[in-house]
Protein backbone atom coordinates (compact mmCIF):
# COMPACT_ATOMS: atom_id res chain seq x y z
CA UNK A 1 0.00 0.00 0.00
CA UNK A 2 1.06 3.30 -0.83
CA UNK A 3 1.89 5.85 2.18
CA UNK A 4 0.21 9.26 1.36
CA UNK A 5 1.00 12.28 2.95
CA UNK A 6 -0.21 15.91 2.37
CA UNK A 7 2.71 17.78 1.13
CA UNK A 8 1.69 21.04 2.50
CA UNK A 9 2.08 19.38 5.84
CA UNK A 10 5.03 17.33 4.73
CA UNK A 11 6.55 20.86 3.51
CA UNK A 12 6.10 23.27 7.07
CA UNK A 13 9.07 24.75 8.34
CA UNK A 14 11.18 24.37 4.70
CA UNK A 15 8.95 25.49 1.71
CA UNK A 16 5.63 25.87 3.21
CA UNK A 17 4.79 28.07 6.52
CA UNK A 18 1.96 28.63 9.28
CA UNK A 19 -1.17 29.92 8.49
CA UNK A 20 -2.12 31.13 11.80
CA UNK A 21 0.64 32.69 14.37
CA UNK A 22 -0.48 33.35 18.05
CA UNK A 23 0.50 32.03 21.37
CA UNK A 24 -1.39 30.19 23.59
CA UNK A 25 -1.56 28.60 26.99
CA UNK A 26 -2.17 24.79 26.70
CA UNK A 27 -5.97 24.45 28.19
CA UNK A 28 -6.84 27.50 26.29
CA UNK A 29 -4.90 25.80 22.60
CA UNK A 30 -8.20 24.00 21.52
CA UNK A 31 -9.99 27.52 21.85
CA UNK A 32 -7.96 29.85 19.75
CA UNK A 33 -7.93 26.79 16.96
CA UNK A 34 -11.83 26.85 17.01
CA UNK A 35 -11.61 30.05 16.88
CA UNK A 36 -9.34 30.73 13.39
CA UNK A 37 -11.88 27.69 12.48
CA UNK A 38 -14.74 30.35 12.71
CA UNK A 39 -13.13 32.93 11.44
CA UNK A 40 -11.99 31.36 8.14
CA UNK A 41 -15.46 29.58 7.74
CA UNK A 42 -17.33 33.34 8.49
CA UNK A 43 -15.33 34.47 5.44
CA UNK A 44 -15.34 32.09 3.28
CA UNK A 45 -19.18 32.01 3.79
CA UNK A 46 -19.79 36.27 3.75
CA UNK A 47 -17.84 35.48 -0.16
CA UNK A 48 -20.23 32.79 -1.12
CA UNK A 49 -23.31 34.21 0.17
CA UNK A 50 -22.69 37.51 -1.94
CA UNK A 51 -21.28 35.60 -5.00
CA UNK A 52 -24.55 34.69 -5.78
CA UNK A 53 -26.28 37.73 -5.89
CA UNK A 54 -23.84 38.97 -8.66
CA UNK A 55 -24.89 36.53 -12.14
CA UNK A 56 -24.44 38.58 -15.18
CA UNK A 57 -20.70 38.09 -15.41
CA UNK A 58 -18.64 36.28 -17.99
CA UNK A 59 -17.95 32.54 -17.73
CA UNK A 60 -14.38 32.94 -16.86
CA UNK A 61 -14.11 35.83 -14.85
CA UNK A 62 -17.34 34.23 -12.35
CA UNK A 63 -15.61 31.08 -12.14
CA UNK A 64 -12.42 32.42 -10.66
CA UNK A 65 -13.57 35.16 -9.28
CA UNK A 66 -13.51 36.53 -5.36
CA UNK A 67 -11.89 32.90 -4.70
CA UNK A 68 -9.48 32.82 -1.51
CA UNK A 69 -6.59 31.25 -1.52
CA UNK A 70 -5.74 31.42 1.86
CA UNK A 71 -6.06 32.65 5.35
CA UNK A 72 -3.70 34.48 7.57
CA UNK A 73 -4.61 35.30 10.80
CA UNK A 74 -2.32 36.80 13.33
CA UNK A 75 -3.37 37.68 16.71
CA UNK A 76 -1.85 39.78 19.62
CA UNK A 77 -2.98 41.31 22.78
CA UNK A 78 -5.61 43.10 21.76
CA UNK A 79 -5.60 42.74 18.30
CA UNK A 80 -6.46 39.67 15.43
CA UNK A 81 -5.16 40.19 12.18
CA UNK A 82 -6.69 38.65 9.24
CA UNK A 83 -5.00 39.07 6.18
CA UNK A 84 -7.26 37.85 3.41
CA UNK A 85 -5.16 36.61 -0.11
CA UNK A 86 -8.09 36.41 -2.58
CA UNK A 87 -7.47 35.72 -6.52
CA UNK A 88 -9.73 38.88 -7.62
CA UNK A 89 -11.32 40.83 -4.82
CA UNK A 90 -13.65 42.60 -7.07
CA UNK A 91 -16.73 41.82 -4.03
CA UNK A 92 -14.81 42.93 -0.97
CA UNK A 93 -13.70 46.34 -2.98
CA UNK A 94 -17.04 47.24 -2.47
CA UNK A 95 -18.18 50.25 -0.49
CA UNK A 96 -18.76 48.88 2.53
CA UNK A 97 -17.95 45.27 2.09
CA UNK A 98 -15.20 45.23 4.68
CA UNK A 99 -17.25 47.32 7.37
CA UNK A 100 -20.24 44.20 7.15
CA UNK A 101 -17.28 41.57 7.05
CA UNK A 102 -16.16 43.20 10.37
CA UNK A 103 -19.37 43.17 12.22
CA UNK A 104 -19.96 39.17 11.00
CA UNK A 105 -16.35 38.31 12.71
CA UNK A 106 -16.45 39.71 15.51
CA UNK A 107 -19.26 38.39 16.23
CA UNK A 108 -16.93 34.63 15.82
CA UNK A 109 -14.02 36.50 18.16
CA UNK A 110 -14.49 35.18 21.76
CA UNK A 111 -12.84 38.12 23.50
CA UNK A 112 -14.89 41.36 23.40
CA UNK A 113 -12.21 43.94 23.95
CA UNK A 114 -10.36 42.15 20.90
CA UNK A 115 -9.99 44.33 17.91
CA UNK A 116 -10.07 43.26 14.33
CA UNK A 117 -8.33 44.45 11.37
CA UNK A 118 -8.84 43.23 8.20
CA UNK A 119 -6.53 43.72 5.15
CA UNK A 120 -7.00 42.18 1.48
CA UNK A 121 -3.76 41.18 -0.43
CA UNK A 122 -4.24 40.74 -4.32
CA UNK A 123 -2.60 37.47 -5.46
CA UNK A 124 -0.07 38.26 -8.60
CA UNK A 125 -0.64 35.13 -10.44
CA UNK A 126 -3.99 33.73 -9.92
CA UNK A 127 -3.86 31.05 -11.73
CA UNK A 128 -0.47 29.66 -10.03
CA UNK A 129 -2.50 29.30 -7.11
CA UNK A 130 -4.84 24.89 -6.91
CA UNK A 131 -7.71 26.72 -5.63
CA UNK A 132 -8.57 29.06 -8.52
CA UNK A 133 -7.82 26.22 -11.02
CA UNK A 134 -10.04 24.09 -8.96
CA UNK A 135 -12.53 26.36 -8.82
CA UNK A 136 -12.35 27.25 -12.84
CA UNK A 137 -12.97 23.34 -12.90
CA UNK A 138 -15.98 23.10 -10.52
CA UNK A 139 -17.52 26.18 -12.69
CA UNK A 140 -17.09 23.99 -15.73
CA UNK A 141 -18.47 20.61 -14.73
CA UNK A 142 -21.31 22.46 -13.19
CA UNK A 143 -22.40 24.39 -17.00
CA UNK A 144 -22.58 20.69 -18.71
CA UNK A 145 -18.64 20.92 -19.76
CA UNK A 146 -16.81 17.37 -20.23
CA UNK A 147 -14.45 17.03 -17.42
CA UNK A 148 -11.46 16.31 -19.93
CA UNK A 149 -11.74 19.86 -21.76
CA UNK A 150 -12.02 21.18 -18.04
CA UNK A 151 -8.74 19.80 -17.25
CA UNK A 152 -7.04 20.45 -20.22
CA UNK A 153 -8.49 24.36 -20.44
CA UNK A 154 -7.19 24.73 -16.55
CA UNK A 155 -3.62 23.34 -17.96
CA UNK A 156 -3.60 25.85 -20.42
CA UNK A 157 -4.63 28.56 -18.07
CA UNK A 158 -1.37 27.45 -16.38
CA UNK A 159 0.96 28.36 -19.05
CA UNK A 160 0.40 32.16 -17.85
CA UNK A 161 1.95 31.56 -14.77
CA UNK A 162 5.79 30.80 -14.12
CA UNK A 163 5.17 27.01 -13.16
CA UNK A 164 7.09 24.18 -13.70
CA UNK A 165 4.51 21.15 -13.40
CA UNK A 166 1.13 20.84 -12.59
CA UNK A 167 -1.25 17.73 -12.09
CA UNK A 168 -4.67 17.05 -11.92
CA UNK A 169 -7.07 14.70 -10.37
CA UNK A 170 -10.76 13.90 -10.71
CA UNK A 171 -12.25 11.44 -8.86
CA UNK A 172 -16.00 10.12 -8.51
CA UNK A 173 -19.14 9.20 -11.05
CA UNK A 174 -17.15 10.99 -14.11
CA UNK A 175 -19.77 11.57 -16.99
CA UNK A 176 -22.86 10.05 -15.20
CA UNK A 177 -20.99 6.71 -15.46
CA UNK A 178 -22.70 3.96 -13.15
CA UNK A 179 -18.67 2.60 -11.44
CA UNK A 180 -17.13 5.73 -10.32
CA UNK A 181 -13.39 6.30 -12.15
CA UNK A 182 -10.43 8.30 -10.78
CA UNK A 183 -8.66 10.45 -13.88
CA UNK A 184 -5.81 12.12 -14.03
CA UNK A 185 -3.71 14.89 -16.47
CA UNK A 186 -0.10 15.82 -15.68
CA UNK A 187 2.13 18.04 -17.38
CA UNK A 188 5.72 19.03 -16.59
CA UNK A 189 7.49 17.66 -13.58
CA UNK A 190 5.94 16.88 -9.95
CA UNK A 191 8.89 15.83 -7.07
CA UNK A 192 6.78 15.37 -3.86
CA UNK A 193 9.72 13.65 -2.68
CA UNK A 194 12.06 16.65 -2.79
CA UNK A 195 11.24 18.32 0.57
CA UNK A 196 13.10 21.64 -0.90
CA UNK A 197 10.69 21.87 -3.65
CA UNK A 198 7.86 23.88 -3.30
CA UNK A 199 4.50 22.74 -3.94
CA UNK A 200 1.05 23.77 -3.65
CA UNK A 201 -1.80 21.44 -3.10
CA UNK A 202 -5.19 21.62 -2.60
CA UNK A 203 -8.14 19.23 -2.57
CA UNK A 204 -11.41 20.51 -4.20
CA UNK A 205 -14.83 18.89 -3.97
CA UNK A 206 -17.56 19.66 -6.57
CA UNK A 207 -21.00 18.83 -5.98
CA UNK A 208 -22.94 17.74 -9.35
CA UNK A 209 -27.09 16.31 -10.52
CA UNK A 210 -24.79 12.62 -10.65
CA UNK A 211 -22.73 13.07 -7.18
CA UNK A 212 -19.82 14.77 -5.16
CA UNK A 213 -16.29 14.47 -7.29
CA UNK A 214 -13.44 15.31 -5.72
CA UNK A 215 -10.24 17.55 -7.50
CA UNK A 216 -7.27 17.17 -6.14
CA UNK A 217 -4.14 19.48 -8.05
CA UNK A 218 -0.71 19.84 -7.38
CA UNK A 219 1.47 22.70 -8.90
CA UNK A 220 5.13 22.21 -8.68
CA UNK A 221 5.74 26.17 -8.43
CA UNK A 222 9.55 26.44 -7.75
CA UNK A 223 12.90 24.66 -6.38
């Protein structure tokens, strides 16, 4: 049997750092996690729920659009720092965006003296980052699109980014079929046995009429 292991985790401290940086006692350790738990969820949610409300956009810019990559939070004293890196925060440049997404976390922050500050960082390449591409998949399957063009569009979309591999993975009831299939596209190199090699993973699922299919997409960014 083949040991798997997720190389963000297998990558912390080398390539890959902390998302969250605090300090905490031991007995109160379980708390601040739930906490960053809320947080991130009370984001990702405020995106989603006002997503929707916005339809009359074109196919590629809604399928990648507003879609976070990641999650910093950094807390002090008195004060919680979320940074927010989002692929095209086109929703949360809105007048008054960031005020509502205030009032909804603090709401999730335990302490009521704790002060928030938000900030939103722009990623450079979007589409170096799995979740965008994953997303961009998800959008695809969901409008009717065969799952082969949807992996071999979100390759392509890859070749505007300085990369040097990516892979792809779709798993589940592929095309309606009856057996569910696991397929997979790879182009350029992969080493997720070189610890000094930076790669960035993510694990997508995608809810569709036939099932749930899980994405799963590796991009072998740098060495």
């Amino acid at each position: 049997m083949g040991q798997k292991i997720n190389p963000l985790g297998f990558r912390l401290g080398t390539t890959q750092n902390h998302h969250s940086f605090w300090f905490a006692q031991p007995k109160n350790y379980s708390e601040g996690l739930q906490e960053d738990k809320k947080i991130r969820n009370c984001i990702k949610n405020y995106i989603q729920k006002n997503r929707k409300k916005g339809s009359n956009r074109k196919i590629e810019s809604d399928s990648s659009s507003e879609v976070i990559t990641h999650i910093e939070i950094q807390k002090e004293i008195d004060t919680t720092h979320v940074i927010i890196h989002i692929g095209f925060p086109n929703l949360l440049k809105k007048k008054g965006a960031i005020e509502e997404l205030e009032k909804d976390l603090q709401k999730e922050v335990n302490s009521v003296n704790q002060r928030l500050n938000i900030a939103i960082e722009k990623v450079k390449e979007p589409y170096r980052q799995p979740n965008i591409l994953a997303e961009y998949i998800a959008f695809q399957l969901k409008n009717r699109v065969s799952f082969r063009k949807a992996m071999k569009k979100a390759i392509e979309l890859t070749k505007k980014a300085d990369i040097k591999g990516v892979k792809i993975k779709i798993a589940g009831r592929l095309a309606g079929k009856e057996i569910a299939r696991a397929e997979c596209i790879k182009k350029g190199r992969l080493p997720l046995q070189t610890i000094r090699a930076k790669i960035d993973y993510c694990c997508y699922p995608i809810r569709t009429i036939y099932g749930v299919l899980g994405v799963k997409i590796w991009i072998f960014v740098e060495e």
